[in-house]
Protein backbone atom coordinates (compact mmCIF):
# COMPACT_ATOMS: atom_id res chain seq x y z
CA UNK A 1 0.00 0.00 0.00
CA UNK A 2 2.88 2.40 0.66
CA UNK A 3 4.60 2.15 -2.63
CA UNK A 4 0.97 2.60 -4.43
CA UNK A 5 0.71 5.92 -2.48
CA UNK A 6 4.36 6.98 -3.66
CA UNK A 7 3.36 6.03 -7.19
CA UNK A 8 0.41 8.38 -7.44
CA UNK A 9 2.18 10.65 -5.48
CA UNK A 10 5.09 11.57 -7.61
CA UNK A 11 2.43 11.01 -10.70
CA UNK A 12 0.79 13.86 -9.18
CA UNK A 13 3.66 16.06 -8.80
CA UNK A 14 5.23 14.85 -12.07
CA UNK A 15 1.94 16.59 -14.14
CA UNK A 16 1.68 19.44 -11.52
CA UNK A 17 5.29 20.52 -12.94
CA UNK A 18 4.53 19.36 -16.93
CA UNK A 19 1.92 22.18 -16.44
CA UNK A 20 3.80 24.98 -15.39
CA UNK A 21 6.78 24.10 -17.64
CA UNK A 22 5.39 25.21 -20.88
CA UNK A 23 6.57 28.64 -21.96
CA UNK A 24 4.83 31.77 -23.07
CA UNK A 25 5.11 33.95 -25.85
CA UNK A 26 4.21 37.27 -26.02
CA UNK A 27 5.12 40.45 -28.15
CA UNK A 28 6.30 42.55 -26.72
CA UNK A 29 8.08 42.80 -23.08
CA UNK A 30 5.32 45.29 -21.97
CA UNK A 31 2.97 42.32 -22.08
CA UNK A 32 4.22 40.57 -19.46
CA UNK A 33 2.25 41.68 -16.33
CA UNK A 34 2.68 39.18 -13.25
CA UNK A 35 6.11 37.33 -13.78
CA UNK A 36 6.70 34.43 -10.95
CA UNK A 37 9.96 33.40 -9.81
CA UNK A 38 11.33 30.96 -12.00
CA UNK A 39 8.87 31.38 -14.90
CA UNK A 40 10.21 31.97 -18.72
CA UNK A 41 8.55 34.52 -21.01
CA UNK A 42 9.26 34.59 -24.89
CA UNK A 43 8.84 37.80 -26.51
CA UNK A 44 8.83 38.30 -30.26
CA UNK A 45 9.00 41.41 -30.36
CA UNK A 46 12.31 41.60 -33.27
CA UNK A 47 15.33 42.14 -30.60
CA UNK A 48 17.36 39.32 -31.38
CA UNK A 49 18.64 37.63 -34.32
CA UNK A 50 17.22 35.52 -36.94
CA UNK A 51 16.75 32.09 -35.68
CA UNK A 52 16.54 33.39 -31.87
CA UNK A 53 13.80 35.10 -29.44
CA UNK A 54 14.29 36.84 -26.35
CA UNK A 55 13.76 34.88 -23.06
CA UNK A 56 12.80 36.98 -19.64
CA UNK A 57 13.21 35.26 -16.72
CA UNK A 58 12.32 35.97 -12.64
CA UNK A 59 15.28 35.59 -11.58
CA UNK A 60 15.58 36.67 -7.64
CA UNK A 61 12.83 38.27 -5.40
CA UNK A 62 13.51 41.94 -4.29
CA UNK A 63 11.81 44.23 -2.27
CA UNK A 64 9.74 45.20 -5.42
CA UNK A 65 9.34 42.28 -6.48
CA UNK A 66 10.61 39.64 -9.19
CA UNK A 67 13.73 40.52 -10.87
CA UNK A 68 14.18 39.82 -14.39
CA UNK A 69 16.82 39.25 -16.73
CA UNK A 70 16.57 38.78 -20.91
CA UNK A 71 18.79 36.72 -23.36
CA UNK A 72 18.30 35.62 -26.72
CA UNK A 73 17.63 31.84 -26.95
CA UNK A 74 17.76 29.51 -29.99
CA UNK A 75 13.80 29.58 -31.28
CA UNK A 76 12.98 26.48 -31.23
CA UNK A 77 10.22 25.62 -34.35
CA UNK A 78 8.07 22.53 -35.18
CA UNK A 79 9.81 19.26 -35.14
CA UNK A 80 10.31 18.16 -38.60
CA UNK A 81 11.69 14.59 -40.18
């Protein structure tokens, strides 16, 4: 009975954190209104490169609030054979 419990258990956690792992895309950085602590944020808004998109991510809490920080990632497209 104990290892059934521990099954569903990390089952539970294991979609809990497939949710909240997808990333959002927005375009532009203005758009982003409540940023959480470890959450990533594409924007398209034209910044970076071709190929790339920038990535904001709450980095650190402050006394304001969530700092963030930006970098251009690789954009990563549909999966193709």
């Amino acid at each position: 009975m104990p290892f059934r419990r521990a099954a569903c258990l990390s089952i539970l956690i294991s979609a809990a954190l497939v949710t909240t792992a997808h990333a959002v895309t927005v375009g532009r950085e203005q758009d982003i209104t409540d940023l959480k602590l470890g959450q990533r944020v594409q924007v398209d808004d034209g910044t970076c490169p071709a190929g790339q998109v920038k990535e904001v991510r709450g980095t650190k809490m402050t006394e304001k609030g969530v700092a963030r920080t930006a970098a251009c990632v690789p954009r990563y497209g549909p999966k193709t054979r």
